[in-house]
C-alpha atoms as a PDB file:
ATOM      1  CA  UNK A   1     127.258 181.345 118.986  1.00  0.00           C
ATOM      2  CA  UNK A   2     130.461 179.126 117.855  1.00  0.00           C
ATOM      3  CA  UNK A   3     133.079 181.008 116.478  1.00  0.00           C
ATOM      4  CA  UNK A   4     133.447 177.625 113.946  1.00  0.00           C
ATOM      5  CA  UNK A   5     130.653 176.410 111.807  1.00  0.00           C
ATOM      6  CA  UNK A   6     128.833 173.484 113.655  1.00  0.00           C
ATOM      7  CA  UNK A   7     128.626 169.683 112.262  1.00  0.00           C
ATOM      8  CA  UNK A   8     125.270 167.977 112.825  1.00  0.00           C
ATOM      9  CA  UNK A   9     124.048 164.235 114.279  1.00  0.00           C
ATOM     10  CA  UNK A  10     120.353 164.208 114.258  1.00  0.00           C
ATOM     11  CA  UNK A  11     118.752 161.092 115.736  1.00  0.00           C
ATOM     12  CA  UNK A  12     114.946 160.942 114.738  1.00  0.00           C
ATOM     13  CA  UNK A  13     113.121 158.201 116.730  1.00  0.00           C
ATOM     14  CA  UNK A  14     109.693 157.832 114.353  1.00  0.00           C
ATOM     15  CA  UNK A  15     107.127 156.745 116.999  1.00  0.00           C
ATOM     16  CA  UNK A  16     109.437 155.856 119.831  1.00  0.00           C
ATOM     17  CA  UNK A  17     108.619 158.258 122.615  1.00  0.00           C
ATOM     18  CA  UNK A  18     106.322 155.245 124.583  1.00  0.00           C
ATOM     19  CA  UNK A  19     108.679 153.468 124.547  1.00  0.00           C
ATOM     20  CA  UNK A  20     111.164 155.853 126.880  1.00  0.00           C
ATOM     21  CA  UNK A  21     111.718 154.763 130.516  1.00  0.00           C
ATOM     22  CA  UNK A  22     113.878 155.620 133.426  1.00  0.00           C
ATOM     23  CA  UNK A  23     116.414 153.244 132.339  1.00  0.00           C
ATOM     24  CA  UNK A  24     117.089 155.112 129.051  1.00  0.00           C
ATOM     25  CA  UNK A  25     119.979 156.887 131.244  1.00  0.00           C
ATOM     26  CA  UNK A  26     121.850 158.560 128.142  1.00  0.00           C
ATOM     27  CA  UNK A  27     118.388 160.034 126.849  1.00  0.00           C
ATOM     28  CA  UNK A  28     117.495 161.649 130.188  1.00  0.00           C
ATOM     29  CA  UNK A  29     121.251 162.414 130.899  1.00  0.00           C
ATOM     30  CA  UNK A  30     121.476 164.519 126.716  1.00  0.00           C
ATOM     31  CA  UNK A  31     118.371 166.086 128.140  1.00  0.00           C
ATOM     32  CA  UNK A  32     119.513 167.418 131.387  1.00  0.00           C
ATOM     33  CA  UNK A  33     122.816 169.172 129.388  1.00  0.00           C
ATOM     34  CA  UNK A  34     120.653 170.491 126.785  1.00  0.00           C
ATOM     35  CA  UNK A  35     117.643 172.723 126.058  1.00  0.00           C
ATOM     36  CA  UNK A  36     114.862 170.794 125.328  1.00  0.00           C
ATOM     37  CA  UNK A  37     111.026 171.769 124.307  1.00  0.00           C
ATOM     38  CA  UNK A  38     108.736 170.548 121.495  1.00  0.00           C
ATOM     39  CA  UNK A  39     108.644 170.400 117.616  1.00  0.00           C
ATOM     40  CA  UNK A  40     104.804 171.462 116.429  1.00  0.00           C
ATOM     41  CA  UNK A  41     102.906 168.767 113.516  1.00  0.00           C
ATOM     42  CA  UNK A  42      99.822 169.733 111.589  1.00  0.00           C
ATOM     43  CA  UNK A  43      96.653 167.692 112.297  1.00  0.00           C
ATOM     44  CA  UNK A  44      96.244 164.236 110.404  1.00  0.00           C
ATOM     45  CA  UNK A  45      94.745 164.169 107.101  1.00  0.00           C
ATOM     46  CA  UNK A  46      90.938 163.033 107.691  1.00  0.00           C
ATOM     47  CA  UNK A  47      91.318 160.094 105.855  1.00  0.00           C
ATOM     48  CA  UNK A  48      93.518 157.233 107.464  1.00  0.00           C
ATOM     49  CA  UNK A  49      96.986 157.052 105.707  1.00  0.00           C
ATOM     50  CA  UNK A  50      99.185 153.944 106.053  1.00  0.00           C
ATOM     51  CA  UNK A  51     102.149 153.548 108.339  1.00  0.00           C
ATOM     52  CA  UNK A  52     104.636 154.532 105.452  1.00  0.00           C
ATOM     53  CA  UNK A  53     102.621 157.686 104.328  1.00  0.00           C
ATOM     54  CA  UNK A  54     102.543 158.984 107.839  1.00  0.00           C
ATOM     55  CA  UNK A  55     106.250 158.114 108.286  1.00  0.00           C
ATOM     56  CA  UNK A  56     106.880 160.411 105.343  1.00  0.00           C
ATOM     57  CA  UNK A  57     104.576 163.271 106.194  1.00  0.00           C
ATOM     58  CA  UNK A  58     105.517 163.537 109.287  1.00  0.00           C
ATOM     59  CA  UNK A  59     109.721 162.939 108.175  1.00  0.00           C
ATOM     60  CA  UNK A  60     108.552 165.712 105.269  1.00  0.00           C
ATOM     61  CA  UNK A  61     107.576 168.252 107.889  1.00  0.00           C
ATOM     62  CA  UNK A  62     110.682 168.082 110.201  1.00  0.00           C
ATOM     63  CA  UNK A  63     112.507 168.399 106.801  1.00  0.00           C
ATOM     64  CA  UNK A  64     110.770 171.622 105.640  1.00  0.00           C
ATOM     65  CA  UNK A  65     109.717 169.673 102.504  1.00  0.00           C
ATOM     66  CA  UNK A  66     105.570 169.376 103.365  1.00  0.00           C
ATOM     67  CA  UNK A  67     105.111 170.970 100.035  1.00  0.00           C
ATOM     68  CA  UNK A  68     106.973 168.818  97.761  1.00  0.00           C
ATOM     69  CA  UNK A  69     105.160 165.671 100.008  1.00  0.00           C
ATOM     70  CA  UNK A  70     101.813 167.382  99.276  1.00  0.00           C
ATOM     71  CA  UNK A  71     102.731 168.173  95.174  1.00  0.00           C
ATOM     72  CA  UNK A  72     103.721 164.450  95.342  1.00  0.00           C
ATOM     73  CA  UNK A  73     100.898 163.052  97.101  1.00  0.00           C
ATOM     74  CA  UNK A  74      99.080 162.058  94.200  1.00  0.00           C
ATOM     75  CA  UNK A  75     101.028 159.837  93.033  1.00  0.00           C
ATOM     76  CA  UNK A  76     102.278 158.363  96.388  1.00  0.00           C
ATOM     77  CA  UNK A  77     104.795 160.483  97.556  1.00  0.00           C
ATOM     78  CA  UNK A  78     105.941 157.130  99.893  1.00  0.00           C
ATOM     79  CA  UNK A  79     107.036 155.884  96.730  1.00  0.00           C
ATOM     80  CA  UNK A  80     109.040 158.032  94.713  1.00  0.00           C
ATOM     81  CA  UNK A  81     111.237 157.016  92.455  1.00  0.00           C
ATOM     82  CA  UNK A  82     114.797 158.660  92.238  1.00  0.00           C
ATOM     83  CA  UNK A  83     114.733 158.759  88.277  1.00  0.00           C
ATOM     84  CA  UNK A  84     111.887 161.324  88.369  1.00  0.00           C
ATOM     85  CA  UNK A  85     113.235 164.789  88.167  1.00  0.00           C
ATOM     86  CA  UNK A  86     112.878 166.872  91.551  1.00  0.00           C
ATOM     87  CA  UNK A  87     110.127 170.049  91.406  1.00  0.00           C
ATOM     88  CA  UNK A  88     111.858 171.123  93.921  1.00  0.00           C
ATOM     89  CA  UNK A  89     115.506 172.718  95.049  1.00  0.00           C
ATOM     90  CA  UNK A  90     117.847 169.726  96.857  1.00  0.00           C
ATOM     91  CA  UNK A  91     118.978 170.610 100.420  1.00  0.00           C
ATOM     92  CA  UNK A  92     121.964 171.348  99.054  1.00  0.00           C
ATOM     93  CA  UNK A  93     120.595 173.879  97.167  1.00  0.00           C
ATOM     94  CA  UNK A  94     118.200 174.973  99.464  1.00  0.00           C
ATOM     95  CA  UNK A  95     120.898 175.660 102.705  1.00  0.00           C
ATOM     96  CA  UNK A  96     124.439 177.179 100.799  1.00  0.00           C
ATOM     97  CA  UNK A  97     125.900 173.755  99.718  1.00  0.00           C
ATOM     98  CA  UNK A  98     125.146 171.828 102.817  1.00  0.00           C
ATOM     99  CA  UNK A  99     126.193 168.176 102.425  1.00  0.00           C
ATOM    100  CA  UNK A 100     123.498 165.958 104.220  1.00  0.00           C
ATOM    101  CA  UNK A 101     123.220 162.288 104.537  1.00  0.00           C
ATOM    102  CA  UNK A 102     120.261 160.278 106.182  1.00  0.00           C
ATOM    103  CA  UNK A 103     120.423 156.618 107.294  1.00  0.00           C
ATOM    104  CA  UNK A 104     117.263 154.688 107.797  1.00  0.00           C
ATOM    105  CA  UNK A 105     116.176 150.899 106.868  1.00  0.00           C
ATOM    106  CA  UNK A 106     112.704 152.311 105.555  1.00  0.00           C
ATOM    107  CA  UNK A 107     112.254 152.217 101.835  1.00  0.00           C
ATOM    108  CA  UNK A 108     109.814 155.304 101.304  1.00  0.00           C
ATOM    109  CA  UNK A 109     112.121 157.627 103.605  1.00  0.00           C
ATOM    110  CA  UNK A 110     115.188 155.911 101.722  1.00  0.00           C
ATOM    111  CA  UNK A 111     113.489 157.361  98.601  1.00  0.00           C
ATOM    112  CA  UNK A 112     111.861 160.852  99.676  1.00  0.00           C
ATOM    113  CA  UNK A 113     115.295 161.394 100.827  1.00  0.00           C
ATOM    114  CA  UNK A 114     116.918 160.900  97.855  1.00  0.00           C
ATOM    115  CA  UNK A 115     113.737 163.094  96.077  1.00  0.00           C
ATOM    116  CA  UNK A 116     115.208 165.666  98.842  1.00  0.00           C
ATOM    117  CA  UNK A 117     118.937 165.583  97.859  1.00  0.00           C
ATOM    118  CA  UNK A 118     120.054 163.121 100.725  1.00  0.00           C
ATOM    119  CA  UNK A 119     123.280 160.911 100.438  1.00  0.00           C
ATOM    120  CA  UNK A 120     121.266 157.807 101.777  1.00  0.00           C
ATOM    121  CA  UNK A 121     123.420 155.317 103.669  1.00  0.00           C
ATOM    122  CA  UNK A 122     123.446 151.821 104.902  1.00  0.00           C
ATOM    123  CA  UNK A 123     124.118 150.985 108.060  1.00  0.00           C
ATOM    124  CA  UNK A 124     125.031 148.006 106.962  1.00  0.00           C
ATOM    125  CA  UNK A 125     127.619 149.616 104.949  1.00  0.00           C
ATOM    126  CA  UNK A 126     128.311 152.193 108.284  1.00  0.00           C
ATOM    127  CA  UNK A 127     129.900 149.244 110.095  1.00  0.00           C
ATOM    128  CA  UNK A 128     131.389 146.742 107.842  1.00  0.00           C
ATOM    129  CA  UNK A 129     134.917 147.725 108.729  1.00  0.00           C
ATOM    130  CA  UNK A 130     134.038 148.206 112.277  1.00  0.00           C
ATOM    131  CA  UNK A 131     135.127 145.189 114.958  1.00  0.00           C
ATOM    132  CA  UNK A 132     132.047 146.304 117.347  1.00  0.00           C
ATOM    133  CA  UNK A 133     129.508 145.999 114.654  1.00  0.00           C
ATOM    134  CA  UNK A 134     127.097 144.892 116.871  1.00  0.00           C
ATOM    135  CA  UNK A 135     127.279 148.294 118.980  1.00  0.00           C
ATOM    136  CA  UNK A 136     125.683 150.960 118.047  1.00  0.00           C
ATOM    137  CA  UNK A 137     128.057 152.971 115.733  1.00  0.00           C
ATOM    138  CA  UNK A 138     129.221 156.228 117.549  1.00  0.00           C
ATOM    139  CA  UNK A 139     132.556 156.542 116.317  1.00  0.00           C
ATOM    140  CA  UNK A 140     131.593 155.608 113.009  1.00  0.00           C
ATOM    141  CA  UNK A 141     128.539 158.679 112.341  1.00  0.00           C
ATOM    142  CA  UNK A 142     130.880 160.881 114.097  1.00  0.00           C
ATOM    143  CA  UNK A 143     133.765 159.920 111.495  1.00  0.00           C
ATOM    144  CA  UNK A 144     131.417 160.940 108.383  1.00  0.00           C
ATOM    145  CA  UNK A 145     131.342 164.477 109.858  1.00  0.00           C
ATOM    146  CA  UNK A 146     134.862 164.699 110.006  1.00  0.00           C
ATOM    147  CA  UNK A 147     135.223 163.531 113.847  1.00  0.00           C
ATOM    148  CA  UNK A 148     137.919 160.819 114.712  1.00  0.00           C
ATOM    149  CA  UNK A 149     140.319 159.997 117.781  1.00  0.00           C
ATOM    150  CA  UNK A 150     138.998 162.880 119.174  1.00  0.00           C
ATOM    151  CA  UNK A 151     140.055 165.812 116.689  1.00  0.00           C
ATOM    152  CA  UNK A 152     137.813 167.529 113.966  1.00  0.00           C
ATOM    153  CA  UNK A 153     139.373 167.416 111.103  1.00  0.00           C
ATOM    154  CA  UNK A 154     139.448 170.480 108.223  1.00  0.00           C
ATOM    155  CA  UNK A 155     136.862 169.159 106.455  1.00  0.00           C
ATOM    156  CA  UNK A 156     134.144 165.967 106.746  1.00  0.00           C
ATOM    157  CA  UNK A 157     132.254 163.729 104.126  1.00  0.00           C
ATOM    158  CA  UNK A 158     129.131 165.664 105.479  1.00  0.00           C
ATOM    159  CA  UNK A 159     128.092 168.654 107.586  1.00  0.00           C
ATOM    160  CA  UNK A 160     124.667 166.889 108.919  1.00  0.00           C
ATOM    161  CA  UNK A 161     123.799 162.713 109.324  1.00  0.00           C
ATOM    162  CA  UNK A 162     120.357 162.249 109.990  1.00  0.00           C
ATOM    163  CA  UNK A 163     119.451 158.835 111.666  1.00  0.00           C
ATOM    164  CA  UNK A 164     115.983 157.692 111.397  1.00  0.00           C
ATOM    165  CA  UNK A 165     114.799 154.691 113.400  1.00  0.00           C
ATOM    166  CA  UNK A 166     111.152 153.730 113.423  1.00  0.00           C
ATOM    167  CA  UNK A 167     109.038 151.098 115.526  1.00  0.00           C
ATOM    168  CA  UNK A 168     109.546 147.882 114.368  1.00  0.00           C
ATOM    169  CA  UNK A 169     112.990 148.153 112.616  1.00  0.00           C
ATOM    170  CA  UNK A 170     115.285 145.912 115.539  1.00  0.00           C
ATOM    171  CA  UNK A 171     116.684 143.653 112.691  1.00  0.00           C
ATOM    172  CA  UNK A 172     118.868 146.818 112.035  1.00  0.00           C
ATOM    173  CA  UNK A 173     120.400 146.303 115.891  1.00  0.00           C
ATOM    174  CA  UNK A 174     121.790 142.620 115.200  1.00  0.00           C
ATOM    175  CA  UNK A 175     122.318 142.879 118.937  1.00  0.00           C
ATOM    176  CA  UNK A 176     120.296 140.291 121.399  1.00  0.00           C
ATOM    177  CA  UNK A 177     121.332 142.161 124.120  1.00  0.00           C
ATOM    178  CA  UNK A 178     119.464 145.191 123.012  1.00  0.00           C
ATOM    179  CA  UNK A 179     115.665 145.020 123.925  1.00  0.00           C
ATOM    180  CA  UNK A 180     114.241 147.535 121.079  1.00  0.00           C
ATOM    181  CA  UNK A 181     114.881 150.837 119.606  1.00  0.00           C
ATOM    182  CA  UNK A 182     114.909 153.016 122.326  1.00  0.00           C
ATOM    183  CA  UNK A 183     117.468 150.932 123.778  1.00  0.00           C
ATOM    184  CA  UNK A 184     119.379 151.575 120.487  1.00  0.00           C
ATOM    185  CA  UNK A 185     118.937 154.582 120.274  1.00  0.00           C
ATOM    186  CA  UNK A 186     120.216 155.010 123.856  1.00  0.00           C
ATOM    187  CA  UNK A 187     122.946 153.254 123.712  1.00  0.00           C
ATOM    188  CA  UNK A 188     123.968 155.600 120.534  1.00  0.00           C
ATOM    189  CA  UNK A 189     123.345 158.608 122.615  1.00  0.00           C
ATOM    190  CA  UNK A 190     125.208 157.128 125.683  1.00  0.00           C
ATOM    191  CA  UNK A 191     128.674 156.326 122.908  1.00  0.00           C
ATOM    192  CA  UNK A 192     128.244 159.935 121.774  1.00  0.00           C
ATOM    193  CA  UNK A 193     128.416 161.497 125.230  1.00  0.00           C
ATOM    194  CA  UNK A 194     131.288 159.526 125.884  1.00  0.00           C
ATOM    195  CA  UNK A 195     133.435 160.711 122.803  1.00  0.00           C
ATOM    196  CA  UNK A 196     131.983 164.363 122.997  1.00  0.00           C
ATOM    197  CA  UNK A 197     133.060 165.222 126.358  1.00  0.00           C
ATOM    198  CA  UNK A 198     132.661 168.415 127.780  1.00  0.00           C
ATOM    199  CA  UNK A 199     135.746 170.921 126.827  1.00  0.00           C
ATOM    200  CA  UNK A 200     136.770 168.401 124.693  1.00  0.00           C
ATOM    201  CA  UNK A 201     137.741 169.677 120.467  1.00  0.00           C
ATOM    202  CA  UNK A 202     134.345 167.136 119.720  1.00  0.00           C
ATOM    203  CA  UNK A 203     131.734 168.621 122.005  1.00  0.00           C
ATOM    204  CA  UNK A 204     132.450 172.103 120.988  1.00  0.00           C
ATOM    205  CA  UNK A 205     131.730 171.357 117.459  1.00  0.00           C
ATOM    206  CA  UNK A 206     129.193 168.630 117.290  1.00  0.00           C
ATOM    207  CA  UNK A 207     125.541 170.438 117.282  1.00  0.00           C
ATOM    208  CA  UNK A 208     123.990 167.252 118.456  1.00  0.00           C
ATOM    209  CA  UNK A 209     119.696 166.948 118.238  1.00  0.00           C
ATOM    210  CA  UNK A 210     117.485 163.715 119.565  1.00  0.00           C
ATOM    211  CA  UNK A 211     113.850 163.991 118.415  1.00  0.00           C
ATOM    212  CA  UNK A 212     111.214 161.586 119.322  1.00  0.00           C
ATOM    213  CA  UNK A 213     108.127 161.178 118.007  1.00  0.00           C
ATOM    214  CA  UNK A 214     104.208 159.502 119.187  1.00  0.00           C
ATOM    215  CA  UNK A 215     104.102 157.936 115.161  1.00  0.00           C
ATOM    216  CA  UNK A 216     100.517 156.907 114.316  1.00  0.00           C
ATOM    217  CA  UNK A 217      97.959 157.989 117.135  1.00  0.00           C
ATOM    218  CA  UNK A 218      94.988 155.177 118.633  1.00  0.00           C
ATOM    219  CA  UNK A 219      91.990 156.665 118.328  1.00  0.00           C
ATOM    220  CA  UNK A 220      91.294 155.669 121.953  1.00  0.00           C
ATOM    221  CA  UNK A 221      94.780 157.204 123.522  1.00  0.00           C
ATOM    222  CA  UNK A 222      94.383 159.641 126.023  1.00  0.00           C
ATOM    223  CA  UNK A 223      96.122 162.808 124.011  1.00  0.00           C
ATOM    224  CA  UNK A 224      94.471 165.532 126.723  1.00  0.00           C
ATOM    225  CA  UNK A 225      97.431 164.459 129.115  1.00  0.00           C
ATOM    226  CA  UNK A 226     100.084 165.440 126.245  1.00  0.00           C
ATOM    227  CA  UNK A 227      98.528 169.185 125.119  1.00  0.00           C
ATOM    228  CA  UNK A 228     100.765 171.885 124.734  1.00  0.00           C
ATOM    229  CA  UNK A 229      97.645 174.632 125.535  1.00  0.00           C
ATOM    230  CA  UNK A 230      95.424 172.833 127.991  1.00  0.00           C
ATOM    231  CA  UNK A 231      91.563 173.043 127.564  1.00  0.00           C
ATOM    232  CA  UNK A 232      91.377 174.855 130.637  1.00  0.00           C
ATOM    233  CA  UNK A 233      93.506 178.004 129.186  1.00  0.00           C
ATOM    234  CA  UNK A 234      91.652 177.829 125.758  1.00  0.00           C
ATOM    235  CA  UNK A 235      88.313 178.209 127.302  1.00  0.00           C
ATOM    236  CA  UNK A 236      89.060 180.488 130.038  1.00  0.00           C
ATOM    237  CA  UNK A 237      87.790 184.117 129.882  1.00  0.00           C
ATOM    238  CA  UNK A 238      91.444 185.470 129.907  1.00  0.00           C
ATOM    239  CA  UNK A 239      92.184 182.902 126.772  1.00  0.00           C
ATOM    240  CA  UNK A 240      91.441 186.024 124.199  1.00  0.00           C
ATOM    241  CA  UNK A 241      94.116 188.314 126.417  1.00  0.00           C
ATOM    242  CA  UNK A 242      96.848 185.811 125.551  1.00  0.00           C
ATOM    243  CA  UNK A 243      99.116 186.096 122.882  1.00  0.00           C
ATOM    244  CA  UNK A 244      99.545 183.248 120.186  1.00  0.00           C
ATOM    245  CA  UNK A 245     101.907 181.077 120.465  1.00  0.00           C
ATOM    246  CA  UNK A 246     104.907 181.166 117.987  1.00  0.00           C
ATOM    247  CA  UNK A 247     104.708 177.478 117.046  1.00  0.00           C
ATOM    248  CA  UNK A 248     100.814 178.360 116.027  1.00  0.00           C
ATOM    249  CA  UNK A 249     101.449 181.212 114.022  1.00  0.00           C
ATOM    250  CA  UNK A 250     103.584 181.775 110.239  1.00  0.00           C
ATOM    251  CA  UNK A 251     104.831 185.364 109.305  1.00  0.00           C
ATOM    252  CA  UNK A 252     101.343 187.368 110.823  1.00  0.00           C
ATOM    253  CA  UNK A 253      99.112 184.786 109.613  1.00  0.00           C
ATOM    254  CA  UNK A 254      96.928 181.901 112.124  1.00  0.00           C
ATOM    255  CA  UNK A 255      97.635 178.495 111.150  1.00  0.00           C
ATOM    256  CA  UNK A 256      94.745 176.692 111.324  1.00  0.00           C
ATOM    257  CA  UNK A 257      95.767 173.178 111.021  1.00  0.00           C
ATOM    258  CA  UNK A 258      98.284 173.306 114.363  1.00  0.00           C
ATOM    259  CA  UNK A 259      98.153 169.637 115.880  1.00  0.00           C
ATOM    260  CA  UNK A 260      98.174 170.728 119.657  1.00  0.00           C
ATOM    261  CA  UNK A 261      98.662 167.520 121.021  1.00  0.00           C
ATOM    262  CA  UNK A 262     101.393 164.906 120.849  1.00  0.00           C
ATOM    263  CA  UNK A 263     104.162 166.956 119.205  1.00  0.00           C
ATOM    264  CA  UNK A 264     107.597 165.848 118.624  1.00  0.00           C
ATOM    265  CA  UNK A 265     110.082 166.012 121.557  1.00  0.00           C
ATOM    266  CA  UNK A 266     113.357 167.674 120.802  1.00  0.00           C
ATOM    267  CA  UNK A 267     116.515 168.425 122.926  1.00  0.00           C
ATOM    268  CA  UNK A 268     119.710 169.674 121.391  1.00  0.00           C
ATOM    269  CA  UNK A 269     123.310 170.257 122.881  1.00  0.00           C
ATOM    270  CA  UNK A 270     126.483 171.948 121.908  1.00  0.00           C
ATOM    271  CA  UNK A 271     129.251 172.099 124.502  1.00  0.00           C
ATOM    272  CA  UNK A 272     128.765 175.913 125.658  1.00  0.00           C
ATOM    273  CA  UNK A 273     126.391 176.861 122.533  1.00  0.00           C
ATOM    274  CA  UNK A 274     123.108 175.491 123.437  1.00  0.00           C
ATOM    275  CA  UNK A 275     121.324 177.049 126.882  1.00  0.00           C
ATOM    276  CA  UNK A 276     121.056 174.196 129.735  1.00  0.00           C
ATOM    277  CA  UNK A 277     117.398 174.571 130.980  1.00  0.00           C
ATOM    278  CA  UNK A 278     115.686 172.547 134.403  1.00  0.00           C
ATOM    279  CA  UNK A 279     114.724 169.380 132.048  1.00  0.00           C
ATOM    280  CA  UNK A 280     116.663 166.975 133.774  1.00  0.00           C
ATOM    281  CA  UNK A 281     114.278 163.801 132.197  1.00  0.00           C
ATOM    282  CA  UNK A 282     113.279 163.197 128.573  1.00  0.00           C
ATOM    283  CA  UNK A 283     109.404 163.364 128.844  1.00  0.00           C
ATOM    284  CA  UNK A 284     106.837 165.513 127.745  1.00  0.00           C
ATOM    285  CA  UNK A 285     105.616 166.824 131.296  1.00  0.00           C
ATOM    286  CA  UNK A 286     109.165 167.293 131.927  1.00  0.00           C
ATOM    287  CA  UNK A 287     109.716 169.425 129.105  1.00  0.00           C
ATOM    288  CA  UNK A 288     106.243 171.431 128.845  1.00  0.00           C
ATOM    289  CA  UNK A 289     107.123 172.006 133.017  1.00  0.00           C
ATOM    290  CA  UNK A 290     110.908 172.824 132.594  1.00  0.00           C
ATOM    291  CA  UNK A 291     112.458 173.336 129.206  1.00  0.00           C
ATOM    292  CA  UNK A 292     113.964 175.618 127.916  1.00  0.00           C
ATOM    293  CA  UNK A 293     111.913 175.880 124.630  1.00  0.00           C
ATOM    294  CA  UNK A 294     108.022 175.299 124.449  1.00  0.00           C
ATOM    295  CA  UNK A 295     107.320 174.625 120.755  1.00  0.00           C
ATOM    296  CA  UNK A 296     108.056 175.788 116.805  1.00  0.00           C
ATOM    297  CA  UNK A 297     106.755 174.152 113.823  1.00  0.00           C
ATOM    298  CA  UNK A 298     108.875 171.147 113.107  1.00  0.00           C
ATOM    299  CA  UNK A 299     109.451 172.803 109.544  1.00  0.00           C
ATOM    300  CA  UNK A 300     111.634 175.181 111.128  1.00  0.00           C
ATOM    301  CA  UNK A 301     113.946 172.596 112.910  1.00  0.00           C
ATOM    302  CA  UNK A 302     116.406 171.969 109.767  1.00  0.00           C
ATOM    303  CA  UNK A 303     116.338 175.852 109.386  1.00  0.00           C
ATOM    304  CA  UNK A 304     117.790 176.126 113.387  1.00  0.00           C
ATOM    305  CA  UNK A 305     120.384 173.258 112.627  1.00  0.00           C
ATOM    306  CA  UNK A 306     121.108 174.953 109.543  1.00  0.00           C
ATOM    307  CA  UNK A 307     121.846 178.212 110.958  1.00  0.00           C
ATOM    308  CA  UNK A 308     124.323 176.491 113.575  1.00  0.00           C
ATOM    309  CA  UNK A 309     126.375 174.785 110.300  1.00  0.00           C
ATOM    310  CA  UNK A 310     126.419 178.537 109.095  1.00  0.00           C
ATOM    311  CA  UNK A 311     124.168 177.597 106.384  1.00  0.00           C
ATOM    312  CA  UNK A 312     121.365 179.426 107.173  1.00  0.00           C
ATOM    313  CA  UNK A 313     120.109 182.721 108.534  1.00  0.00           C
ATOM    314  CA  UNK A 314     118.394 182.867 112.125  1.00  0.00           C
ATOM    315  CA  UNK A 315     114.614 182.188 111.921  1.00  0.00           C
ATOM    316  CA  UNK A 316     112.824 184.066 114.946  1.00  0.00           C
ATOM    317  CA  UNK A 317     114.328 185.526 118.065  1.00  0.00           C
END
């Protein structure tokens, strides 16, 4: 544990994770520092949502908001409008004042985070003053946490900055020489390493989190190869012997609408907070064979990141 609170960059790639290949370099290279393992979703809805409700369920689970997405639903929670007054309590409110931002080109997450207490931000607006606008802008998310020319300052605009790209939103990169989002994102993570060196005053304070996601599933996609329990230990003999997994489970009680397949990847690093495990390549056989996390309910990531910002208790072990 940090003997300073922790300031938070979360990168969220929304359906990005086919994308990933060996020459994503700065992905596989955050992975291979950090501990990496898997964020669990519940199953889809039986009837077919579109693109921008399953961008916000799935957004509204990693956020710990499900609840206010489901109260919502009704009245298309990918739609809300800021003037309506929030049922429920704003991040801030929720995790002992914590000052959160989220930047994202996507309308309904622009609005659900506002619904959720977000400062919502433009990246547009993120690089304006910035002479490399058409790189991806390191220096400038690390400056709204209170990061710049290397030194943390007292205090930052914001203790987290949540970054959500999704498929299909390259007119945010303005950059020709950038192929699609993962190479965006990549680059991003690559300009971060750079500035957050190891034993530098950065990399001990920066909690720093890349999760990728599979987005809307084809019906005809292979998901056996991506289980996190495969068939052959849920039918074996033994299978009753074994204990639940965490990720399946909430206080004593079964969860019975666990998605076991294509969960979100996670890794997260914190110059000598977070525990380095084997992962050395950001893929799911990579991390199900050598992280050092299998998998928790993706409502209980903000709750972890919390807890490192000393705004929340430890949930679990």
């Amino acid at each position: 544990m940090a003997d300073k609170a922790s300031r938070a960059l979360v990168l969220y790639g929304d359906g990005l994770v086919g994308q990933i290949s060996s020459s994503h370099i700065h992905l596989h290279d955050l992975a291979s520092r950090g501990t990496c393992g898997f964020l669990s979703l519940t199953d889809q809805p039986s009837h077919a949502d579109s693109e921008d409700e399953r961008v916000v369920r799935e957004l509204a689970q990693l956020l710990d908001a499900y609840d206010a997405y489901v109260t919502r639903n009704g009245e298309n929670s990918a739609a809300l409008e800021c003037a309506e007054k929030s049922t429920i309590s704003t991040i801030s409110e929720r995790f002992m004042g914590l000052r959160a931002a989220i930047l994202t080109t996507n309308s309904s997450v622009k609005s659900f985070g506002r619904y959720l207490g977000f400062t919502v931000l433009e990246f547009d607006e993120l690089t304006k003053n910035n002479h490399s606008a058409n790189e991806p802008p390191a220096c400038e998310l690390l400056k709204l946490l209170g990061f710049e020319e290397g030194k943390t300052l007292d205090t930052g605009e914001f203790d987290l900055v949540f970054v959500h790209i999704g498929r299909g939103e390259a007119n945010i990169l303005k950059n020709e020489t950038i192929g699609n989002e993962v190479e965006w994102v990549n680059a991003l993570v690559g300009g971060i390493l750079q500035i957050a060196q190891p034993g530098s005053e950065i990399g001990s304070r920066l909690h720093f989190s890349v999760v990728m996601s599979y987005g809307g599933l084809v019906e005809d996609e292979d998901t056996s190869l991506l289980q996190l329990i495969s068939q052959k230990e849920t039918n074996s003999d033994l299978s009753l012997l074994v204990p639940r997994q965490s990720y399946t489970m909430k206080g004593a009680n079964l969860v019975n609408n666990t998605r076991h397949h294509c969960p979100m990847l996670i890794t997260q690093w914190q110059e000598a907070v977070t525990r380095k495990d084997r992962a050395e390549r950001f893929s799911f056989h990579e991390f199900k064979e050598h992280g050092g996390n299998l998998a928790i309910p993706a409502d209980r990531f903000l709750h972890e990141v919390a807890f490192k910002l000393w705004k929340a208790p430890k949930y679990g072990a």
